[in-house]
PDB file of N, CA and C in Angstrom:
ATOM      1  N   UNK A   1     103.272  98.352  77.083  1.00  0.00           N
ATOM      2  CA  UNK A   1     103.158  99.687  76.517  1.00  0.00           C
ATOM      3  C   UNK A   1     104.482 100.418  76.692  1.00  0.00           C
ATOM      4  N   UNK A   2     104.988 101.135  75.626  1.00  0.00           N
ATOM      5  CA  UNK A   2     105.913 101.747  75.862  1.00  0.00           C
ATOM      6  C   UNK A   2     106.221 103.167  76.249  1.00  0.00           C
ATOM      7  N   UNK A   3     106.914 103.646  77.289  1.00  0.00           N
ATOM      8  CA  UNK A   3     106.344 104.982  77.506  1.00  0.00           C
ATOM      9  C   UNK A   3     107.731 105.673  76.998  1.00  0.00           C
ATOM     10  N   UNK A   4     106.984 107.265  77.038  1.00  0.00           N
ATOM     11  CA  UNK A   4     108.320 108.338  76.573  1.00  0.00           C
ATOM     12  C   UNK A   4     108.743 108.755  78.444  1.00  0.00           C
ATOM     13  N   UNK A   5     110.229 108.420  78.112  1.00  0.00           N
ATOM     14  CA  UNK A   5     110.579 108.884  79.162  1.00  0.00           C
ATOM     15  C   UNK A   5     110.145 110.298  79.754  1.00  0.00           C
ATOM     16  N   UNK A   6     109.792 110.348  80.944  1.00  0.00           N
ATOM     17  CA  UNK A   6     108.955 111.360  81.886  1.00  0.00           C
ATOM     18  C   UNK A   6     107.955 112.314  81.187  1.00  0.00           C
ATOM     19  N   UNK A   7     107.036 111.891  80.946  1.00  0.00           N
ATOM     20  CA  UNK A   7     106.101 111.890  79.794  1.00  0.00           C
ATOM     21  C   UNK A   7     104.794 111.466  80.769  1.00  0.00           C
ATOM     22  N   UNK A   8     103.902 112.705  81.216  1.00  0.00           N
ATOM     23  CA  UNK A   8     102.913 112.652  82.471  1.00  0.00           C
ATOM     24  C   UNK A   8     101.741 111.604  81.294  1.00  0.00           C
ATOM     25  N   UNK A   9     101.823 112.072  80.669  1.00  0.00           N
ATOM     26  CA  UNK A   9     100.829 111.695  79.281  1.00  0.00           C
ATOM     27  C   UNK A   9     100.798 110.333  79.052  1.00  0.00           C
ATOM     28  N   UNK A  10     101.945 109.971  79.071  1.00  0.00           N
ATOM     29  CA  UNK A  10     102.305 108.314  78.783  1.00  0.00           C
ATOM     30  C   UNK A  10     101.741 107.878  79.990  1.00  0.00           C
ATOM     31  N   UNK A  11     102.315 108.250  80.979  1.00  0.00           N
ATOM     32  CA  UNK A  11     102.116 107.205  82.010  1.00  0.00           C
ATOM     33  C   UNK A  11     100.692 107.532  82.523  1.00  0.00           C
ATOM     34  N   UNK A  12      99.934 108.371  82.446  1.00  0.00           N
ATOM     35  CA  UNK A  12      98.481 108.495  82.650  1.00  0.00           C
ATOM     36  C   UNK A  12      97.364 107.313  81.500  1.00  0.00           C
ATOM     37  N   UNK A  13      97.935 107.380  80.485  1.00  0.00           N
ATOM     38  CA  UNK A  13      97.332 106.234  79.803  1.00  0.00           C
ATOM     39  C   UNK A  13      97.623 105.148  79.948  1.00  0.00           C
ATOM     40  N   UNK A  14      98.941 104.686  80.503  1.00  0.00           N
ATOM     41  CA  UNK A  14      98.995 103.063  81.210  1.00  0.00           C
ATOM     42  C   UNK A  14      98.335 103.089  82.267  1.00  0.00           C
ATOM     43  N   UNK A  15      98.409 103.897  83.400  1.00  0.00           N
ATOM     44  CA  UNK A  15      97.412 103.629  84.577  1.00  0.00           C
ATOM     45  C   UNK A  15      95.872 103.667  83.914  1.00  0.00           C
ATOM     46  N   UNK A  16      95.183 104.661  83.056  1.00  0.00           N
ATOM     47  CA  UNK A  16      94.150 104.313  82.458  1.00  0.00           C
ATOM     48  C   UNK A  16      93.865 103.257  82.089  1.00  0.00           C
ATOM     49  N   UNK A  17      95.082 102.503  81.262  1.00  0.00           N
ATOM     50  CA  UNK A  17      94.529 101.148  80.301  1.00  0.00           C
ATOM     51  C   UNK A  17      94.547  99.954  81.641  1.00  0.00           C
ATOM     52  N   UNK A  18      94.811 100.379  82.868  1.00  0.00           N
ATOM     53  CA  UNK A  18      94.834  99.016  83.662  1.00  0.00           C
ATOM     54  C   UNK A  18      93.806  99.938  84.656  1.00  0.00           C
ATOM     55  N   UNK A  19      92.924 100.405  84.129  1.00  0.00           N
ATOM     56  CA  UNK A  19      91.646 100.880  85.098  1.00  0.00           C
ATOM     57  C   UNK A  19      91.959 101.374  86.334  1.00  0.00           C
ATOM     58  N   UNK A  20      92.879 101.997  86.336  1.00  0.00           N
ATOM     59  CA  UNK A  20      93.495 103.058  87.684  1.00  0.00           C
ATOM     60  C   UNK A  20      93.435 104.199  87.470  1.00  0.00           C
ATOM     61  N   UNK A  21      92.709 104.828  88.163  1.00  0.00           N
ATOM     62  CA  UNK A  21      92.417 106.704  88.309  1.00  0.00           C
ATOM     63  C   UNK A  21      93.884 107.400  88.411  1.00  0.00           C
ATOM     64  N   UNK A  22      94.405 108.011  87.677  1.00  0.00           N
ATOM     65  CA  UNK A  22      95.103 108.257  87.472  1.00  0.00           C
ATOM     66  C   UNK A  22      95.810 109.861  88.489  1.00  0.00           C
ATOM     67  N   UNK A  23      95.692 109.766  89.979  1.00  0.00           N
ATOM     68  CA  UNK A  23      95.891 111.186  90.660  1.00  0.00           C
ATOM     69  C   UNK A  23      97.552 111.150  90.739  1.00  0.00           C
ATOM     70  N   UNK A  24      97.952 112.351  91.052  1.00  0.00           N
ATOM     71  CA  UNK A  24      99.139 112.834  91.245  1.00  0.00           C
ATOM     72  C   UNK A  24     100.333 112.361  91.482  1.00  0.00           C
ATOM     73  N   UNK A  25      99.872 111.602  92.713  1.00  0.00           N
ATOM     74  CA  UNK A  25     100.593 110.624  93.675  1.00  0.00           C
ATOM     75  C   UNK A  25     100.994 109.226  93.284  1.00  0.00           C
ATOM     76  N   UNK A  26      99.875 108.943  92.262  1.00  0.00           N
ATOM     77  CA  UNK A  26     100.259 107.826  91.477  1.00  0.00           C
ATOM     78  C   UNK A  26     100.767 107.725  90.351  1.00  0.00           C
ATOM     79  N   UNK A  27     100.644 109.214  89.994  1.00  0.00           N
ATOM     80  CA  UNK A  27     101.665 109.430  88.749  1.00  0.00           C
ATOM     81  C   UNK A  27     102.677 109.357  89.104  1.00  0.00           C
ATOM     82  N   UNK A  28     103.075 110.169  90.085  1.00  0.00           N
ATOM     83  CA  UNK A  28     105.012 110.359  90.791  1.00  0.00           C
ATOM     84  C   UNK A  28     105.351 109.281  91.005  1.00  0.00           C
ATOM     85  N   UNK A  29     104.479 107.772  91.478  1.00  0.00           N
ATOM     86  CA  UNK A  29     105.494 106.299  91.634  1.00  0.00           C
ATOM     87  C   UNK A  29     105.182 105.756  90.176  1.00  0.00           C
ATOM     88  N   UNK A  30     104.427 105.658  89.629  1.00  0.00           N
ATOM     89  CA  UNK A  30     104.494 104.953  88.374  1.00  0.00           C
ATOM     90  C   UNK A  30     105.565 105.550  87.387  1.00  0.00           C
ATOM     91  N   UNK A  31     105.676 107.094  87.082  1.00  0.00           N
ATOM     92  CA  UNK A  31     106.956 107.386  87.125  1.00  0.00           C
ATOM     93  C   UNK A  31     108.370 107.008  87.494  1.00  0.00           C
ATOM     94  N   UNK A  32     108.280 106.881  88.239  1.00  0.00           N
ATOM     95  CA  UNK A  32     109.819 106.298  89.003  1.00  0.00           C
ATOM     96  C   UNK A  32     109.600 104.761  88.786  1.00  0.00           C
ATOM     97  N   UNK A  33     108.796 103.941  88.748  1.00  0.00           N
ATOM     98  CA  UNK A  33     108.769 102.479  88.668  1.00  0.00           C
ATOM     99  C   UNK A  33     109.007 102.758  87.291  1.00  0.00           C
ATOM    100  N   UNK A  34     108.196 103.023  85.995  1.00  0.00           N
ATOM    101  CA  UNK A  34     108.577 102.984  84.754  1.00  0.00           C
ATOM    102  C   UNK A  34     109.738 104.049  84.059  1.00  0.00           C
ATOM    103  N   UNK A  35     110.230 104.603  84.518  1.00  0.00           N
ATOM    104  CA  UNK A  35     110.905 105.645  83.678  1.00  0.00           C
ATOM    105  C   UNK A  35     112.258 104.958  83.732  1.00  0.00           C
ATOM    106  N   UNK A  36     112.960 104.182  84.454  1.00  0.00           N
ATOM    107  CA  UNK A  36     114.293 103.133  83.661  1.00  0.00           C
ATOM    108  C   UNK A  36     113.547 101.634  84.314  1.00  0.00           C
ATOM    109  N   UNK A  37     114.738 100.858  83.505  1.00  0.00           N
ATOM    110  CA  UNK A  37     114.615  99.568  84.380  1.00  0.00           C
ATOM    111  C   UNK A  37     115.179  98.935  85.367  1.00  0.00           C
ATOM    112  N   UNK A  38     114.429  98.853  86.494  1.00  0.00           N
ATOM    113  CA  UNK A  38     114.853  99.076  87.798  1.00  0.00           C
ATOM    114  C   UNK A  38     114.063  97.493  88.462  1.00  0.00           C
ATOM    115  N   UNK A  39     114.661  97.212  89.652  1.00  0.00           N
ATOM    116  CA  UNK A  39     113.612  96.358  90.694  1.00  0.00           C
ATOM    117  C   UNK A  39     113.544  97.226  91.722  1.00  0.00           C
ATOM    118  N   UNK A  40     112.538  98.596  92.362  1.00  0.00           N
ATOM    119  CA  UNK A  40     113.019  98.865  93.326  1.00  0.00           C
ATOM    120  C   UNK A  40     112.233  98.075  94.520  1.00  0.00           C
ATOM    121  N   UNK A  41     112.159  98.767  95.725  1.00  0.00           N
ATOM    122  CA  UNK A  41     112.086  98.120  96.957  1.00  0.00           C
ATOM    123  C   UNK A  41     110.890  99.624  97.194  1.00  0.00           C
ATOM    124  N   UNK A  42     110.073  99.081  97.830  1.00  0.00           N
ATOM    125  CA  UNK A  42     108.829 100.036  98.228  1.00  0.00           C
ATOM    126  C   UNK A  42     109.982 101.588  98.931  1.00  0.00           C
ATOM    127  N   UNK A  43     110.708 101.382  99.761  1.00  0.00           N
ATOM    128  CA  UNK A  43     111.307 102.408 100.032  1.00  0.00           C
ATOM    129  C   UNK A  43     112.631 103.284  99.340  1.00  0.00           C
ATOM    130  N   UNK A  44     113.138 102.545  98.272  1.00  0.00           N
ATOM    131  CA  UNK A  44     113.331 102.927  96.818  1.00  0.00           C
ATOM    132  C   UNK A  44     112.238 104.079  96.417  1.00  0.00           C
ATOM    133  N   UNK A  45     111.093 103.150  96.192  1.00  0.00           N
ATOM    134  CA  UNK A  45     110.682 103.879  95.269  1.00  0.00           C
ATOM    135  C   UNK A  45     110.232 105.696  96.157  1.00  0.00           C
ATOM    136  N   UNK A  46     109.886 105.366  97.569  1.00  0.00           N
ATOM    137  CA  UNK A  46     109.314 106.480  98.083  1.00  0.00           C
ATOM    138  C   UNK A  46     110.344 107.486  98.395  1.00  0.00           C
ATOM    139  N   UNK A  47     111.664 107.193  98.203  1.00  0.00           N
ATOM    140  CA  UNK A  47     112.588 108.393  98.474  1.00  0.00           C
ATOM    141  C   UNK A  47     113.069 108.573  97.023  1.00  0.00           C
ATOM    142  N   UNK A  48     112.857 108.065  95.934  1.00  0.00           N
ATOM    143  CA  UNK A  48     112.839 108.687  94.589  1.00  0.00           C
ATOM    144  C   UNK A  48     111.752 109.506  94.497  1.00  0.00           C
ATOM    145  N   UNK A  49     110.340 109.558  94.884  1.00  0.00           N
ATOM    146  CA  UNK A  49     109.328 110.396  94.800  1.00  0.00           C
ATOM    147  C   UNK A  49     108.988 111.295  95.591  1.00  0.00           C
ATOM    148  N   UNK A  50     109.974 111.149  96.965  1.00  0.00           N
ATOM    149  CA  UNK A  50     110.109 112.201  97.620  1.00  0.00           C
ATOM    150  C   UNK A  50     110.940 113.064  97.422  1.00  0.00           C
ATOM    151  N   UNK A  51     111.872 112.922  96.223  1.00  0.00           N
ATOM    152  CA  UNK A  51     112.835 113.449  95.927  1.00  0.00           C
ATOM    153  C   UNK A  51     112.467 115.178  94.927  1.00  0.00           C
ATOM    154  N   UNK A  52     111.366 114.152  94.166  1.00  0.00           N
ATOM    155  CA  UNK A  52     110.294 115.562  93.460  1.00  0.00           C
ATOM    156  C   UNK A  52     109.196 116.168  94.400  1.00  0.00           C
ATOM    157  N   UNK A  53     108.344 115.253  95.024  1.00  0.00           N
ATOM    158  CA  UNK A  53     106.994 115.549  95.479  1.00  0.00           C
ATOM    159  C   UNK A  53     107.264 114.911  97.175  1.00  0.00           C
ATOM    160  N   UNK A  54     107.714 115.501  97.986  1.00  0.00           N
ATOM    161  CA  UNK A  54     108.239 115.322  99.531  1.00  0.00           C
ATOM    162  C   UNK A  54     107.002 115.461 100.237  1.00  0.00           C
ATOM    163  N   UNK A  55     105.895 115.082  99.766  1.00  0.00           N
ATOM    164  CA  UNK A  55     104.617 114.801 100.670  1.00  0.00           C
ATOM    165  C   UNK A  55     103.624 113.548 100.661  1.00  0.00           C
ATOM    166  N   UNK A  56     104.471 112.876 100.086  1.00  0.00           N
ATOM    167  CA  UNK A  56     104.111 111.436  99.654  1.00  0.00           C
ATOM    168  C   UNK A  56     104.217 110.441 100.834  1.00  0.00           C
ATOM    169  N   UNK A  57     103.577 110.100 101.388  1.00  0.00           N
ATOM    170  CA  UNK A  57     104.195 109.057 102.609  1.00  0.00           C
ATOM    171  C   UNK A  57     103.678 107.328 102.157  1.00  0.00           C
ATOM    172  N   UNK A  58     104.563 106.848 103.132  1.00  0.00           N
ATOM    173  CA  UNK A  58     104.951 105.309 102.603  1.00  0.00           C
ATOM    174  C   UNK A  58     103.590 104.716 102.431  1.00  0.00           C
ATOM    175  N   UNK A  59     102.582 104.710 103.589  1.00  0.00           N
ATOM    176  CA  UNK A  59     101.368 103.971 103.566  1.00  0.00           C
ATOM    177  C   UNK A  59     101.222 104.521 101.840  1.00  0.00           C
ATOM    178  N   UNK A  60     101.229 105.783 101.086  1.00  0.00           N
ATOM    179  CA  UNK A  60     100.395 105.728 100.082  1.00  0.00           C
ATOM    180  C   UNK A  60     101.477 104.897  99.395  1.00  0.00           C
ATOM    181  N   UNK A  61     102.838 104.967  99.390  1.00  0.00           N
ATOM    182  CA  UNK A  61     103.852 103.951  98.751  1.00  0.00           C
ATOM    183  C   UNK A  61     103.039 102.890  98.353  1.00  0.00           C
ATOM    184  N   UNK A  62     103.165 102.297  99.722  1.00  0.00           N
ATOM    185  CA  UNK A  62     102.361 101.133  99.844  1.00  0.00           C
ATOM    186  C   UNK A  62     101.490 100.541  99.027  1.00  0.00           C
ATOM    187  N   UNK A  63     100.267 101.633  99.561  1.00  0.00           N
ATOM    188  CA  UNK A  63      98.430 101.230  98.919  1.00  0.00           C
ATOM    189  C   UNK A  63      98.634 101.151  97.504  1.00  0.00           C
ATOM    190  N   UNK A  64      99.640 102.076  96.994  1.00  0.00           N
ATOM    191  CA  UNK A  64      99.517 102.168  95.423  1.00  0.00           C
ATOM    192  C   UNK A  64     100.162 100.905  94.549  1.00  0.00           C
ATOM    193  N   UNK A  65     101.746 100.751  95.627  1.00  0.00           N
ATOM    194  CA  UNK A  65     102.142  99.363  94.661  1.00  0.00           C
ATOM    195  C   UNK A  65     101.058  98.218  94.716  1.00  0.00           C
ATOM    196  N   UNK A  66     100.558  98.209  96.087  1.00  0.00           N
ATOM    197  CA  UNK A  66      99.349  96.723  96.000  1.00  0.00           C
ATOM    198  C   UNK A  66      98.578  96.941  95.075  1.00  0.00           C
ATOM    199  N   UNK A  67      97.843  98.475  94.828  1.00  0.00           N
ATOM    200  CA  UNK A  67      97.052  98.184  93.887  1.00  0.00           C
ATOM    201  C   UNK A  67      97.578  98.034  92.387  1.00  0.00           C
ATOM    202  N   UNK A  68      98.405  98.482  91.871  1.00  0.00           N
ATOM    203  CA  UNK A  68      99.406  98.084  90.659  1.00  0.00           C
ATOM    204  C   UNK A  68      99.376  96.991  90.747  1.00  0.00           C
ATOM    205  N   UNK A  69      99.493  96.060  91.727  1.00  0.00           N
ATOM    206  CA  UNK A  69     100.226  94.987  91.312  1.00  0.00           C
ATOM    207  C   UNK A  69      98.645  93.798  91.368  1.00  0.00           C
ATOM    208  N   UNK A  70      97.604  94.027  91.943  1.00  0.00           N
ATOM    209  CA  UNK A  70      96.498  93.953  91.690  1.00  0.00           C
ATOM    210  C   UNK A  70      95.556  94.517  90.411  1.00  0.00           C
ATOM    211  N   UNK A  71      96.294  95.209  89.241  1.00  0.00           N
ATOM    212  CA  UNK A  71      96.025  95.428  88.564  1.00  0.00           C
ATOM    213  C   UNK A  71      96.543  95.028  87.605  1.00  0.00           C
ATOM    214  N   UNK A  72      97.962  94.197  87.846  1.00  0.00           N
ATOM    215  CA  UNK A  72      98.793  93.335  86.952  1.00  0.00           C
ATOM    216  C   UNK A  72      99.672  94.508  86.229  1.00  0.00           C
ATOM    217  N   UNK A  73      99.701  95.491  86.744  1.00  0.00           N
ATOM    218  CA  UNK A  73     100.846  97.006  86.511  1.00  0.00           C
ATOM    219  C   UNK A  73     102.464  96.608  86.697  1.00  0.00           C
ATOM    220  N   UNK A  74     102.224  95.774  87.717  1.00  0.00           N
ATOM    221  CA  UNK A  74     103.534  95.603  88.712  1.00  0.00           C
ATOM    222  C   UNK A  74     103.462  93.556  88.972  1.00  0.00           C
ATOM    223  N   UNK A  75     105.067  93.052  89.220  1.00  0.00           N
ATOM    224  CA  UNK A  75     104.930  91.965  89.740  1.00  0.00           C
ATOM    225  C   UNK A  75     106.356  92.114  91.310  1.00  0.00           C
ATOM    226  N   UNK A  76     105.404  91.109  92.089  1.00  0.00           N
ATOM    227  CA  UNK A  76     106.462  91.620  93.211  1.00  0.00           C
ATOM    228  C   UNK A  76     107.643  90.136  92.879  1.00  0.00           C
ATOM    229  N   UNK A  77     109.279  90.477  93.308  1.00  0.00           N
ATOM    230  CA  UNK A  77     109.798  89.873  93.302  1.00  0.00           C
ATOM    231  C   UNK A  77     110.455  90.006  94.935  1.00  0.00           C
ATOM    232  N   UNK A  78     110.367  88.519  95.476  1.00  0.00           N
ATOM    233  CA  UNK A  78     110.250  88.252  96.851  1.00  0.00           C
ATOM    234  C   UNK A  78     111.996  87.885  96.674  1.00  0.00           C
ATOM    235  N   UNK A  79     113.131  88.339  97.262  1.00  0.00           N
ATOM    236  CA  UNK A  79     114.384  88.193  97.546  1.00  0.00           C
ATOM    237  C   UNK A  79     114.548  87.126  98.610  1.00  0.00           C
ATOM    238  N   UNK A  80     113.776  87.662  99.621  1.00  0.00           N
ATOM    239  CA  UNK A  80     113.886  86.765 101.065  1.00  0.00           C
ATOM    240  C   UNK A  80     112.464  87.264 101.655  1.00  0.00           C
ATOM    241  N   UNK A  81     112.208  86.883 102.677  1.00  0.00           N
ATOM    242  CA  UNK A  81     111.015  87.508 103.206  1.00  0.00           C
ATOM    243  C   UNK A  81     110.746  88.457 103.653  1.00  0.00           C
ATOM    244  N   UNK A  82     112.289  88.971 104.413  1.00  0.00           N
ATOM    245  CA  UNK A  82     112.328  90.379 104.610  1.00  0.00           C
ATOM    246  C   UNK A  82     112.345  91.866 103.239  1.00  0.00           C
ATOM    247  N   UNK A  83     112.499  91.150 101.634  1.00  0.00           N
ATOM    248  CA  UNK A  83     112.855  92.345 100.883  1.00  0.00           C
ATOM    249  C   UNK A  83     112.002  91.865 100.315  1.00  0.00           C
ATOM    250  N   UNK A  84     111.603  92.390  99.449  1.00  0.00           N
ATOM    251  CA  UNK A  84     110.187  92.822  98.504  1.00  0.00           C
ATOM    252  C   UNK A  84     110.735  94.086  97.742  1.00  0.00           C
ATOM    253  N   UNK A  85     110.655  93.169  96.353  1.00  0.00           N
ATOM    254  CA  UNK A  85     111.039  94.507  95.256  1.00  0.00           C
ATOM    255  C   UNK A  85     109.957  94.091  93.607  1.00  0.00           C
ATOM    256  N   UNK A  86     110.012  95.450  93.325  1.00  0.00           N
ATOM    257  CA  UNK A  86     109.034  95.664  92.554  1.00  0.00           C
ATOM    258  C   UNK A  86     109.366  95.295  90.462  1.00  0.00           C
ATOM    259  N   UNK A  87     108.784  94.684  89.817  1.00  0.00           N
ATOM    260  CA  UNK A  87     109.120  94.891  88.509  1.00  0.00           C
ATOM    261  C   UNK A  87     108.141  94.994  87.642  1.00  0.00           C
ATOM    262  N   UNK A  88     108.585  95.986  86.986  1.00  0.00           N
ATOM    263  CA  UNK A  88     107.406  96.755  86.646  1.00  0.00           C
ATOM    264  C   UNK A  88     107.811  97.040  85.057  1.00  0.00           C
ATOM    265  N   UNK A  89     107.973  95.454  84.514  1.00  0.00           N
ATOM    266  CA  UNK A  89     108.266  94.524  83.502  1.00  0.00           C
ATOM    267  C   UNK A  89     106.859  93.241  83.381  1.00  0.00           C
ATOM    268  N   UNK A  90     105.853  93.514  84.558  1.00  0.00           N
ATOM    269  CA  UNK A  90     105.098  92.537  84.382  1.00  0.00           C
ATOM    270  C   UNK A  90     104.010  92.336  82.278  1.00  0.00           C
TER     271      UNK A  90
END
């Protein structure tokens, strides 16, 4: 799906079409995962979204990429074992 850059609208109907409730918090990372093309790194993405919305903490980082990526939203790309980065090209 193609979205309009920062476009709450767009990206509320991709989390819709992959059966994800679409709250606030998951708008602000799906945002930042889709709005360029990027691989970020879970802590990438949470200091880009803390950058707008500074009440976001990592566990929800977290819970949200697993579930994206359990929803086939997101694919993780494993660097080494220590990095874990996100593409969100799946």
């Amino acid at each position: 799906m193609k979205l309009k850059p920062g476009s709450r609208e767009s990206v509320s109907d991709l989390l819709r079409a992959h059966a994800i409730t679409p709250t606030h918090q998951r708008l602000e990372i799906a945002q930042v995962l889709f709005d360029k093309r990027w691989h970020p790194s879970a802590d990438q993405i949470l200091a880009a979204v803390n950058v707008r919305y500074a009440e976001t903490s990592k566990a929800t980082v977290y819970n949200t990429l697993k579930l994206f990526l359990e929803k086939g939203l997101v694919r993780e790309l494993i660097v080494d074992p220590s990095k874990v980065f996100y593409d969100s090209n799946a």
